[in-house]
Structure formats: C-alpha cells, structure tokens
N, C-alpha and C. Protein backbone atom coordinates (compact mmCIF):
# COMPACT_ATOMS: atom_id res chain seq x y z
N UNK A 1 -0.98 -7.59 25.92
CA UNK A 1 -0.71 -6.30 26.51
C UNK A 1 -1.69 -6.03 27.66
N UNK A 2 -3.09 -6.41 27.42
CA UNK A 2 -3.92 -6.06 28.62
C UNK A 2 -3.70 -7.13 29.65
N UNK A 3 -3.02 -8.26 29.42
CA UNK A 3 -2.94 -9.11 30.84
C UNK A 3 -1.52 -7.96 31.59
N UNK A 4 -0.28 -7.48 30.71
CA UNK A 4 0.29 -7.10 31.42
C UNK A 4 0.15 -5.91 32.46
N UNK A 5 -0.81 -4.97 31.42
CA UNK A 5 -0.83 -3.83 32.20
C UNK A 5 -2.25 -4.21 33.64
N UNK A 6 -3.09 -5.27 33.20
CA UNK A 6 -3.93 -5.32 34.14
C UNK A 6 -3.19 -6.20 36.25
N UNK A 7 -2.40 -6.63 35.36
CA UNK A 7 -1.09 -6.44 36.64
C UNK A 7 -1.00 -5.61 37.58
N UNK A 8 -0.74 -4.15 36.85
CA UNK A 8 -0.63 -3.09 37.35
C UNK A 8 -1.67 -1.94 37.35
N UNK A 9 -2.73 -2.60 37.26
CA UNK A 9 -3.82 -2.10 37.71
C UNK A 9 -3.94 -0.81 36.61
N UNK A 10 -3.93 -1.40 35.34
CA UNK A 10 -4.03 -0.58 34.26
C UNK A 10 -5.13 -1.39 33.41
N UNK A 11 -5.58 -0.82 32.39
CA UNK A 11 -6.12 -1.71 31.09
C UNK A 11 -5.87 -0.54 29.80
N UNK A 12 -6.33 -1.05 28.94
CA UNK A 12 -6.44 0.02 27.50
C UNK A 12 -7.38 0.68 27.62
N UNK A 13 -7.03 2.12 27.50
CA UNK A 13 -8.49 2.51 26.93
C UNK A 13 -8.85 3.17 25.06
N UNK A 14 -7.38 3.00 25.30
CA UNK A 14 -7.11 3.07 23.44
C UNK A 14 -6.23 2.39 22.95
N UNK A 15 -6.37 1.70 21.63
CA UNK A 15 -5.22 1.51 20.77
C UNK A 15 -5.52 2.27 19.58
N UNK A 16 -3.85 2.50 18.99
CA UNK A 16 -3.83 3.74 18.16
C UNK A 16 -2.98 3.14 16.81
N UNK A 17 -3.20 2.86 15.90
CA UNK A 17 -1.99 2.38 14.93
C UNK A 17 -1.43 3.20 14.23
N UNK A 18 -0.09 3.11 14.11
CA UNK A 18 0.67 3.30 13.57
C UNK A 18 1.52 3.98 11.93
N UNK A 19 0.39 4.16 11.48
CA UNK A 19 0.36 3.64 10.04
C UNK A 19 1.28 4.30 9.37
N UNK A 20 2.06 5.11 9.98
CA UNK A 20 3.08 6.09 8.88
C UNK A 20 4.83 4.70 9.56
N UNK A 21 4.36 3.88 10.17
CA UNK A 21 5.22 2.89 10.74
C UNK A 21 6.05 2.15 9.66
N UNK A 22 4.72 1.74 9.09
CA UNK A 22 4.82 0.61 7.75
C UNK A 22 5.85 1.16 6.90
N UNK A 23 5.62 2.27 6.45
CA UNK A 23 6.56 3.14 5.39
C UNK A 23 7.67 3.56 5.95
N UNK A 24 8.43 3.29 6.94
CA UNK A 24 9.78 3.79 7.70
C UNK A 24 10.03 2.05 7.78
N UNK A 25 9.29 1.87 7.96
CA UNK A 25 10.55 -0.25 8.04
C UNK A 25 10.39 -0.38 6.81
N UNK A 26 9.84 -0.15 5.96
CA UNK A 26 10.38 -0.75 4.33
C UNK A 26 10.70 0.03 3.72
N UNK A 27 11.07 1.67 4.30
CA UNK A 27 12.34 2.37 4.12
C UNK A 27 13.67 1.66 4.21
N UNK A 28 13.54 1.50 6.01
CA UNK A 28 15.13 0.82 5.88
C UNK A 28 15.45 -0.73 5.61
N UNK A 29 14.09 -1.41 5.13
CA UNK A 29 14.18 -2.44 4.52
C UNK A 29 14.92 -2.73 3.29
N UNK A 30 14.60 -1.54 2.27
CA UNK A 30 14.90 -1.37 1.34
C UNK A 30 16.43 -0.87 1.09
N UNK A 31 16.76 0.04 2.37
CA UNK A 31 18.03 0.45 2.51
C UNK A 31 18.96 -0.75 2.47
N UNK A 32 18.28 -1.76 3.43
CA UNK A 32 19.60 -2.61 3.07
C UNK A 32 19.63 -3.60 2.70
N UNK A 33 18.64 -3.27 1.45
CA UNK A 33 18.59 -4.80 0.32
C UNK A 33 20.14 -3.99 -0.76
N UNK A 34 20.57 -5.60 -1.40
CA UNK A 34 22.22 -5.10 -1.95
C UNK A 34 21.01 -4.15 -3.27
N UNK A 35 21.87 -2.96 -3.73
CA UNK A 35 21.29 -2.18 -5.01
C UNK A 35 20.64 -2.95 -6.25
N UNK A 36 21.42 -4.12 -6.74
CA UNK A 36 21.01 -4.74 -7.82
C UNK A 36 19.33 -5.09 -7.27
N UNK A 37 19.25 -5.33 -6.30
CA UNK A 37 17.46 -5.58 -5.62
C UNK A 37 17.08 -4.43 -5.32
N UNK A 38 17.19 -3.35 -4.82
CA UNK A 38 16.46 -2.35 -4.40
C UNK A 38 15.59 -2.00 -5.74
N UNK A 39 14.07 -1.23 -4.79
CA UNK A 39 13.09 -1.25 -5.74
C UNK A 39 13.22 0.49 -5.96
N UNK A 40 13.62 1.23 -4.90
CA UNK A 40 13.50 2.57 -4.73
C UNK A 40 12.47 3.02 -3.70
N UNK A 41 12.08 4.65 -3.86
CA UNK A 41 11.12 5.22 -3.34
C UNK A 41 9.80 4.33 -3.74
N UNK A 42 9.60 4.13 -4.77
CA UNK A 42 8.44 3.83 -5.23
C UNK A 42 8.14 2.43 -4.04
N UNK A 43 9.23 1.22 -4.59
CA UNK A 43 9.00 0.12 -3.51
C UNK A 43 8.41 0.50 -2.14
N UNK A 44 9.09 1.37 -1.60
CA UNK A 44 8.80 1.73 -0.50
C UNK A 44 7.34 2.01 0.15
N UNK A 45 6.88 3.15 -0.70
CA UNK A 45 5.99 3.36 -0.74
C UNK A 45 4.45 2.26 -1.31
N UNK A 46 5.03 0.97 -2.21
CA UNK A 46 4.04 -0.06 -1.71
C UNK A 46 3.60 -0.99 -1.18
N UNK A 47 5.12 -1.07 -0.73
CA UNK A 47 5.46 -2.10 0.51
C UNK A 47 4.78 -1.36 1.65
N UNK A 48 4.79 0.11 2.11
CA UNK A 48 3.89 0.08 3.16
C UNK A 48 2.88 0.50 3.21
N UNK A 49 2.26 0.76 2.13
CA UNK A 49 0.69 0.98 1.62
C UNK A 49 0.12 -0.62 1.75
N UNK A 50 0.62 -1.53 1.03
CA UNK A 50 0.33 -3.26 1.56
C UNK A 50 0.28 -3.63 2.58
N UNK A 51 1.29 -3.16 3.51
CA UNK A 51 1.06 -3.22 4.87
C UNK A 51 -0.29 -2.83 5.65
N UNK A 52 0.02 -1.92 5.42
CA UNK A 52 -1.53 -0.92 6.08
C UNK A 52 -2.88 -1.42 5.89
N UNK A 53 -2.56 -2.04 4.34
CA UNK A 53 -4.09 -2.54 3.66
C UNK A 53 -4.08 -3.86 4.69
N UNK A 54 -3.35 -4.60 4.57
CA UNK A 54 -3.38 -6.13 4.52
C UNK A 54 -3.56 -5.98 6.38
N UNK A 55 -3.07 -5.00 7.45
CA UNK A 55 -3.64 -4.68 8.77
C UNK A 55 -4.88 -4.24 8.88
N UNK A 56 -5.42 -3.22 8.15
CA UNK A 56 -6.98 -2.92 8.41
C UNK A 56 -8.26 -4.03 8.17
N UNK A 57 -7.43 -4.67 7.07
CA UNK A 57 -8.56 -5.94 7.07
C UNK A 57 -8.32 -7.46 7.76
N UNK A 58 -7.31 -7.25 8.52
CA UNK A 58 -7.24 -8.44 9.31
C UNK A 58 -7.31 -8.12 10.76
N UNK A 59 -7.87 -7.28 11.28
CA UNK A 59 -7.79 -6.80 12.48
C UNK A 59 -7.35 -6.11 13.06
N UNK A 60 -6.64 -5.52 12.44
CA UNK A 60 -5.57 -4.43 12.94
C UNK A 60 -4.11 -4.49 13.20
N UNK A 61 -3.88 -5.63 12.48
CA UNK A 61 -2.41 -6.39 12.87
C UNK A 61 -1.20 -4.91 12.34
N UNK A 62 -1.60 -4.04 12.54
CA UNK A 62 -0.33 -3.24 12.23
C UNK A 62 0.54 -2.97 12.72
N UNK A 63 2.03 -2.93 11.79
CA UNK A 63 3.11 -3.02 12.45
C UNK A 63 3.50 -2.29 13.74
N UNK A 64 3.09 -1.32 14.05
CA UNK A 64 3.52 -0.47 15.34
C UNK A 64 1.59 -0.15 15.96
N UNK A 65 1.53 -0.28 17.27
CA UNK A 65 0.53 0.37 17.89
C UNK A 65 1.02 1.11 19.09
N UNK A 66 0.23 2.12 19.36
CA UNK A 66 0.47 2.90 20.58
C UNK A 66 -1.14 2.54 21.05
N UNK A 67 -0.70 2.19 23.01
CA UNK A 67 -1.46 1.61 23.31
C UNK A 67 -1.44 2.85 24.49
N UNK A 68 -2.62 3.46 25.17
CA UNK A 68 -2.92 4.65 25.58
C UNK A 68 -3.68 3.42 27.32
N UNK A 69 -3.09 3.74 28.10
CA UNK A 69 -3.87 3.16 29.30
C UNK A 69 -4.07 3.60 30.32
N UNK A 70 -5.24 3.63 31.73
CA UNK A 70 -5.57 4.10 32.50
C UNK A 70 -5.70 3.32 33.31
N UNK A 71 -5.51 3.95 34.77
CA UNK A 71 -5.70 3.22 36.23
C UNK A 71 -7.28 2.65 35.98
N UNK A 72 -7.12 1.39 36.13
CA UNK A 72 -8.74 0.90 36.91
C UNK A 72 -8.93 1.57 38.29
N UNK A 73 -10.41 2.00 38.29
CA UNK A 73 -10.59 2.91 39.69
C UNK A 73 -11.18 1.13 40.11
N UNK A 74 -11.03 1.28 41.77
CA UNK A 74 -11.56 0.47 42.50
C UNK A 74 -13.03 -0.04 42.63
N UNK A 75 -13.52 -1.18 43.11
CA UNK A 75 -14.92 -1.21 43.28
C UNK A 75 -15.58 -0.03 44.57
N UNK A 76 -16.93 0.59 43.88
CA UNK A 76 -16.97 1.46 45.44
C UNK A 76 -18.40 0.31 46.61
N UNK A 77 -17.68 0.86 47.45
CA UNK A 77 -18.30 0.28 48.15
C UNK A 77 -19.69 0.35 48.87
C-alpha cells in the first residue's frame, strides 16, 4: 500500500484495523454454510473473536484495515 500511494505523493500516516470486520465475514460465512453445518450466532461470534486474536499477535494481519494517508510536503529548500 505505501509503494502505491507513495506514487502519488502520499504515504500512511495511520493504519486502523478493522476488528468489528472479522465478525461480519463469518456472519455471512456462516450464512452460507448448508444448515446441517451451520454453527449459529455463537460460531460466529468465535470465528471472529479468533480472528482478531490470531491478527493482534501476528502483526496485525487483520481482515479489513483502513489506511488514513497524507501528502508528503516537499524538501524545503
């Protein structure tokens, strides 16, 4: 992401995760497993609590980030 935005004369100055992310994709994960497999609310809810865990301790690999970026100001002269 920072090679792209540094293209355009951007970089990060934040990344932001996601974390209510995890629990809406293994919502509709769950939606469309056939019923005899569905786990329910409950599944849901530890499928993306696992998520969350298993991102904070690997770096931040979480499923959705919002990435917040700003113009690089120029060198002054």
């Amino acid at each position: 992401m920072q090679a792209l935005l540094s293209r355009h004369g951007l970089r990060i100055s934040q990344t932001v995760p996601l974390s209510l992310d995890a629990y809406y994709v293994s919502m509709l994960s769950e939606r469309n497993l056939p019923a005899e497999r569905g786990g329910g609310p409950l599944a849901v809810l530890k499928a993306g609590y696992r998520s969350n865990q298993y991102a904070a301790q690997h770096g931040g690999q979480y499923s959705s980030l919002l990435y917040v970026a700003e113009r690089t100001l120029p060198a002054a002269s």
